[in-house]
PDB file of N, CA and C in Angstrom:
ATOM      1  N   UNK A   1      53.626 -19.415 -63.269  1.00  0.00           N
ATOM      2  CA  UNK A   1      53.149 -20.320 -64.287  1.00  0.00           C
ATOM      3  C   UNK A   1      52.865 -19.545 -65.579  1.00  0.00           C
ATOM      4  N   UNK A   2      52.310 -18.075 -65.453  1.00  0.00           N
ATOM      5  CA  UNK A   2      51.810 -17.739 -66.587  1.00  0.00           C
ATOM      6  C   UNK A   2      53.221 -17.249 -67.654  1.00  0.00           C
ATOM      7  N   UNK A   3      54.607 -16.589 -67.087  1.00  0.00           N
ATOM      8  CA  UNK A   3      55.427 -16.216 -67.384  1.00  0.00           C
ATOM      9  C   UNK A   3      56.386 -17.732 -68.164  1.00  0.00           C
ATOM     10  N   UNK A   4      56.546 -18.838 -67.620  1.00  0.00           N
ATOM     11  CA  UNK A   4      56.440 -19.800 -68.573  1.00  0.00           C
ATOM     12  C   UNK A   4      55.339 -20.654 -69.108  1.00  0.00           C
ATOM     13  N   UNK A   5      54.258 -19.917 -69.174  1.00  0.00           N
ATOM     14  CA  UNK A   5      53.271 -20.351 -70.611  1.00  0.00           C
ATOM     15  C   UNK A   5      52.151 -21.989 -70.472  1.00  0.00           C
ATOM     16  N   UNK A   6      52.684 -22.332 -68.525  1.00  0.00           N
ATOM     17  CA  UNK A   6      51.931 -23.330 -68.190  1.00  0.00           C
ATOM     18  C   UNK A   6      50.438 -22.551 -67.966  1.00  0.00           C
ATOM     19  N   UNK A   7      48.921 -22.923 -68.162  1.00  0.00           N
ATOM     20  CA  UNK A   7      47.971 -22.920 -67.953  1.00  0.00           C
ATOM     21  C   UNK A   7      47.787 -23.841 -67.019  1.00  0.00           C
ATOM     22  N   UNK A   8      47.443 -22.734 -66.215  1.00  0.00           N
ATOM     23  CA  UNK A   8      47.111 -23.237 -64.389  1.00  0.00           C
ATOM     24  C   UNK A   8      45.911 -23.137 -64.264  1.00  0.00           C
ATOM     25  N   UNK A   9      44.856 -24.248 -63.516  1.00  0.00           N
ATOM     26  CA  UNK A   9      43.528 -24.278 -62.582  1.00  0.00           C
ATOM     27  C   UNK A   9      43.656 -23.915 -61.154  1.00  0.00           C
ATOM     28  N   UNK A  10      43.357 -22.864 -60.120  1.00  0.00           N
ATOM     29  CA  UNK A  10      43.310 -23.070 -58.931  1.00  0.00           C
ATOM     30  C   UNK A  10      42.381 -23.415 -58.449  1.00  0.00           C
ATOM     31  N   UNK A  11      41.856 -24.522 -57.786  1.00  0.00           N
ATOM     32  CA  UNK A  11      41.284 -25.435 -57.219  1.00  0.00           C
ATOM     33  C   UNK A  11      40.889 -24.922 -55.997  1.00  0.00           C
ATOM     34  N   UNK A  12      39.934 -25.087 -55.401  1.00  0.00           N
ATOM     35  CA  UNK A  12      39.665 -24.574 -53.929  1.00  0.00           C
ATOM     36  C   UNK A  12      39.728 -22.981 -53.699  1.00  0.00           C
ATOM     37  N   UNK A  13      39.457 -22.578 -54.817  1.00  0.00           N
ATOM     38  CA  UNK A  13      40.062 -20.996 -54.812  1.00  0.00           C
ATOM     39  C   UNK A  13      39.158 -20.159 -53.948  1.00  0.00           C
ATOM     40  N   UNK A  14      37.756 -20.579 -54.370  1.00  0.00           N
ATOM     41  CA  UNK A  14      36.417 -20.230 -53.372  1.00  0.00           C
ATOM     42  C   UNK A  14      36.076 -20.582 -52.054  1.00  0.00           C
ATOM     43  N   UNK A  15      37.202 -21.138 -51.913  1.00  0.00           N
ATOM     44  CA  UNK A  15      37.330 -22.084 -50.054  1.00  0.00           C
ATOM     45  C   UNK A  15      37.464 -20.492 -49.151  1.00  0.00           C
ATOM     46  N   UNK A  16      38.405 -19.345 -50.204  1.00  0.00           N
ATOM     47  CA  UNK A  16      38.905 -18.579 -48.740  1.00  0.00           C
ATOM     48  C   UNK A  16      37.339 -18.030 -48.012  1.00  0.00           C
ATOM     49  N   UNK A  17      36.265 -17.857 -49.113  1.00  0.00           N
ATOM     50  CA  UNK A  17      35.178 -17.398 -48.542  1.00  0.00           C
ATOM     51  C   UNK A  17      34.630 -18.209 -47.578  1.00  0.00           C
ATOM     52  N   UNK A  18      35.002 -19.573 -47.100  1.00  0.00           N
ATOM     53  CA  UNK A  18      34.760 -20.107 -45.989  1.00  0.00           C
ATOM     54  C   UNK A  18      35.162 -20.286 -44.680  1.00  0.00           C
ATOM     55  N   UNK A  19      36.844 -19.823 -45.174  1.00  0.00           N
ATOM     56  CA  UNK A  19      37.844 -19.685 -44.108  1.00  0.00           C
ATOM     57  C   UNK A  19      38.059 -18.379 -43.806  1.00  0.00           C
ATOM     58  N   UNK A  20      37.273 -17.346 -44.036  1.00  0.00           N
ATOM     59  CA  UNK A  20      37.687 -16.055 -43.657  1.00  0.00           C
ATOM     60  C   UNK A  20      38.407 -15.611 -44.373  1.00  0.00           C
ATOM     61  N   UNK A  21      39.222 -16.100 -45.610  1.00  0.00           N
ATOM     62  CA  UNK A  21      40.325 -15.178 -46.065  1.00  0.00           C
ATOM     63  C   UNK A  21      41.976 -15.511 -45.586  1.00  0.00           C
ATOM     64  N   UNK A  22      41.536 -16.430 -44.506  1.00  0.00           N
ATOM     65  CA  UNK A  22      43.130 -16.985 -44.189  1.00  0.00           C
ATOM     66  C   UNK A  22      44.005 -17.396 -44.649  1.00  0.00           C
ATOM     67  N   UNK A  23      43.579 -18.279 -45.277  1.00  0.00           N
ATOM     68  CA  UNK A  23      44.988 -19.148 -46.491  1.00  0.00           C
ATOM     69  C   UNK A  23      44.736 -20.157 -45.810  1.00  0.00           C
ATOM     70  N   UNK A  24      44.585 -20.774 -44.661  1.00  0.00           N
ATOM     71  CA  UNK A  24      44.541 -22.042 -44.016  1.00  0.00           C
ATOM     72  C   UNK A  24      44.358 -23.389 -44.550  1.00  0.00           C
ATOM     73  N   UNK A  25      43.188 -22.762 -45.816  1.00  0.00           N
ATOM     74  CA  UNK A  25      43.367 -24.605 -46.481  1.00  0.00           C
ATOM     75  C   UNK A  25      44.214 -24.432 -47.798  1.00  0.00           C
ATOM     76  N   UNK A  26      44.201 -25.611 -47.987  1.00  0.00           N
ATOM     77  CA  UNK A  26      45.178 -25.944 -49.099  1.00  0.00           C
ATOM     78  C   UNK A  26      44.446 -25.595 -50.520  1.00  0.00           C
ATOM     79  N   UNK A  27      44.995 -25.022 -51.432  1.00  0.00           N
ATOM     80  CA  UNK A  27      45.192 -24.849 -53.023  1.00  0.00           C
ATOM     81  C   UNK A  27      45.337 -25.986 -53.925  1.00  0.00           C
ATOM     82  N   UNK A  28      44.963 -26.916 -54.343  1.00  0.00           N
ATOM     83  CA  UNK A  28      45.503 -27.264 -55.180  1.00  0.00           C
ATOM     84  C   UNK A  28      45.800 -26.420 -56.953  1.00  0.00           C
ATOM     85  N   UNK A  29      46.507 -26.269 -57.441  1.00  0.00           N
ATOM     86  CA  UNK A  29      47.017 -25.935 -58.535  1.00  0.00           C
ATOM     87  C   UNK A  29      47.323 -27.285 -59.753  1.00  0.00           C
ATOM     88  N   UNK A  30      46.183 -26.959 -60.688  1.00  0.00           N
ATOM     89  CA  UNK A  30      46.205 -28.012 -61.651  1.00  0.00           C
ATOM     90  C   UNK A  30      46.617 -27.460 -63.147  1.00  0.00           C
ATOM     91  N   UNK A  31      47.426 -28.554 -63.413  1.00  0.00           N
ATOM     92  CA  UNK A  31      47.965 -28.484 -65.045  1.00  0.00           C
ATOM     93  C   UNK A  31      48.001 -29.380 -65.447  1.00  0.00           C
ATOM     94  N   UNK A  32      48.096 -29.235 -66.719  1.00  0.00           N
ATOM     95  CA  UNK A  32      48.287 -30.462 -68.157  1.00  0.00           C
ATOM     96  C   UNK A  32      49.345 -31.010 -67.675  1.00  0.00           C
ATOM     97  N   UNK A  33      49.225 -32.371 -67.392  1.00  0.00           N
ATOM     98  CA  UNK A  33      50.214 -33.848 -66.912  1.00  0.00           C
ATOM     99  C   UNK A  33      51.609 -33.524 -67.660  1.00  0.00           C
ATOM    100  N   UNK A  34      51.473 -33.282 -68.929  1.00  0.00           N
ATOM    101  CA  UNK A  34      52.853 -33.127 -69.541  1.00  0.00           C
ATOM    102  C   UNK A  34      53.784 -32.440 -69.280  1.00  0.00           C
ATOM    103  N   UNK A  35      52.886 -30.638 -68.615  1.00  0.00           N
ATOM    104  CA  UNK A  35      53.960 -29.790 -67.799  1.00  0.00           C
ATOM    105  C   UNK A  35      53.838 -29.604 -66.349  1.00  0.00           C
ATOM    106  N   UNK A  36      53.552 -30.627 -65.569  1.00  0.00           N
ATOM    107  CA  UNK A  36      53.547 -31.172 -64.766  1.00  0.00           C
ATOM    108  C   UNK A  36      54.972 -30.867 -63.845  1.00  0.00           C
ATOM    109  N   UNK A  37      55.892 -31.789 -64.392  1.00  0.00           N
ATOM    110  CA  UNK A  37      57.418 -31.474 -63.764  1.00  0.00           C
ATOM    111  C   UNK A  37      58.141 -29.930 -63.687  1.00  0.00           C
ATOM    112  N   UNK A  38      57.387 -29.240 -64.879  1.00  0.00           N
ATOM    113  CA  UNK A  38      58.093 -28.186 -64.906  1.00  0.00           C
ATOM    114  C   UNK A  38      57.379 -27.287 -64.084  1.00  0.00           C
ATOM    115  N   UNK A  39      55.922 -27.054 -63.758  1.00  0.00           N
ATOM    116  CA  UNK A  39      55.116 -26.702 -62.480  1.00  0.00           C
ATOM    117  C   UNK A  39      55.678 -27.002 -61.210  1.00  0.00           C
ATOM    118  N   UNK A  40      55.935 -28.208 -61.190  1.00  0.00           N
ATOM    119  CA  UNK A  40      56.513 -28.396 -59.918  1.00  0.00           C
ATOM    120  C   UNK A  40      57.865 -27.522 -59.581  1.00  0.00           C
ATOM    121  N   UNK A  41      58.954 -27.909 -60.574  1.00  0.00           N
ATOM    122  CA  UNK A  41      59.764 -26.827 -60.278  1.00  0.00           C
ATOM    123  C   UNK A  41      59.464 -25.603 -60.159  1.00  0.00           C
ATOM    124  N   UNK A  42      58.825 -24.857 -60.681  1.00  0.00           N
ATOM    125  CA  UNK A  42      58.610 -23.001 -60.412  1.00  0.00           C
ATOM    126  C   UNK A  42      58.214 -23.249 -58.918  1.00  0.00           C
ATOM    127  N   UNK A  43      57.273 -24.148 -58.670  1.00  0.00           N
ATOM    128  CA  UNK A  43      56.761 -23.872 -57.554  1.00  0.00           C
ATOM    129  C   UNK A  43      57.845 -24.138 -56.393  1.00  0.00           C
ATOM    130  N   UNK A  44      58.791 -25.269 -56.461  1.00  0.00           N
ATOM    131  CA  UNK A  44      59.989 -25.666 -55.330  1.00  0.00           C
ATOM    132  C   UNK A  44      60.726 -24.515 -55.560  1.00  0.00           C
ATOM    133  N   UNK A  45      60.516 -23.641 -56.812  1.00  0.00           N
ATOM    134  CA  UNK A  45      61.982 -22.505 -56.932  1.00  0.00           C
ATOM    135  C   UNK A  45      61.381 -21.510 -56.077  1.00  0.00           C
ATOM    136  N   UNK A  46      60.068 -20.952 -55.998  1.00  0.00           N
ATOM    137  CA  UNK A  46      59.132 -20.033 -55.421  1.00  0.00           C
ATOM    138  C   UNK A  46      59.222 -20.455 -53.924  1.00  0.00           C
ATOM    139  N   UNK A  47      59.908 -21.506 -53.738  1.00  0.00           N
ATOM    140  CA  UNK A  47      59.718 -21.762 -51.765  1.00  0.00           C
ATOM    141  C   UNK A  47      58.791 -22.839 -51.148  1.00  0.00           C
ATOM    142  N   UNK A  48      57.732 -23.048 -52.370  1.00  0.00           N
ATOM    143  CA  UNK A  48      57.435 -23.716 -51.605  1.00  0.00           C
ATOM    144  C   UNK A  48      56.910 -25.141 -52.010  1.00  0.00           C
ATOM    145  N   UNK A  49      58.035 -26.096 -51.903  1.00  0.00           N
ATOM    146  CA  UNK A  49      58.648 -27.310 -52.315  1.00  0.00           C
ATOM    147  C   UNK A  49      58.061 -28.213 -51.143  1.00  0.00           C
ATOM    148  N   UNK A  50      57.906 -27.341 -49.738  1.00  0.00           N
ATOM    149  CA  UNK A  50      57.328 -28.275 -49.171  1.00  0.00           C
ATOM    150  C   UNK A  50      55.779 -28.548 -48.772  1.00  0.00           C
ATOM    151  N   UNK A  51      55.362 -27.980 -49.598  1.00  0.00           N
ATOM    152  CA  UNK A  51      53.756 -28.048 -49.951  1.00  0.00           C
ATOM    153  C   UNK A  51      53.255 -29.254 -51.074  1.00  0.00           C
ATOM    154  N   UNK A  52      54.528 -29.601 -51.588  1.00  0.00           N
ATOM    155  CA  UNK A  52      54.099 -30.178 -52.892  1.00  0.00           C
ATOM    156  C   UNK A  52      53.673 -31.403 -52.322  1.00  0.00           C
ATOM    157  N   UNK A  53      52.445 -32.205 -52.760  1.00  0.00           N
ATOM    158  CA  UNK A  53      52.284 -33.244 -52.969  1.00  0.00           C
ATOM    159  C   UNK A  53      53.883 -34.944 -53.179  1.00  0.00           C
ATOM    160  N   UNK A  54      53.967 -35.664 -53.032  1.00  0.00           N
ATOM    161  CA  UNK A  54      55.046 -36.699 -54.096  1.00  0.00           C
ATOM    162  C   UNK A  54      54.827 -36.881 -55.190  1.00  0.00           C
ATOM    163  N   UNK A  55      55.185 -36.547 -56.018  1.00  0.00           N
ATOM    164  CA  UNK A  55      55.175 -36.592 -57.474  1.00  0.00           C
ATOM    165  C   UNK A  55      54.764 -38.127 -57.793  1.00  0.00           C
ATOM    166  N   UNK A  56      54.299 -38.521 -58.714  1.00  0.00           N
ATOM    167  CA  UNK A  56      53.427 -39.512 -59.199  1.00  0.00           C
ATOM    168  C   UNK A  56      54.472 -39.899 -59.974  1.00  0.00           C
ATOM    169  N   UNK A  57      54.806 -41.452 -59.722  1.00  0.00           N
ATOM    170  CA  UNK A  57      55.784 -41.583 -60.888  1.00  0.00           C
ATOM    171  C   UNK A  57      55.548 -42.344 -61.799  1.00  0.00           C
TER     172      UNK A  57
END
């Protein structure tokens, strides 16, 4: 996100201190609605497309 210039929130970021450090719960990753679509893509190009939420249409 930062390499194309989207400003990202990670959400739940303080969760791992509850889970041990696992990764087990989910992230959400928040951005400005407008670059929205293009977040989504880095993230389906990065692998993992099947984490994503359905896009809001």
């Amino acid at each position: 996100m930062k390499d194309a210039g989207i400003h990202c929130f990670v959400a739940d970021q303080a969760m791992s201190i509850l889970e041990g450090s696992l990764g087990m719960l989910p992230r959400r990753f928040l951005v400005d609605e407008e670059r929205a679509d293009q977040a989504r893509r880095i993230l389906f190009d990065a692998g993992l497309g099947d984490e994503l939420r359905p896009a809001r249409a």
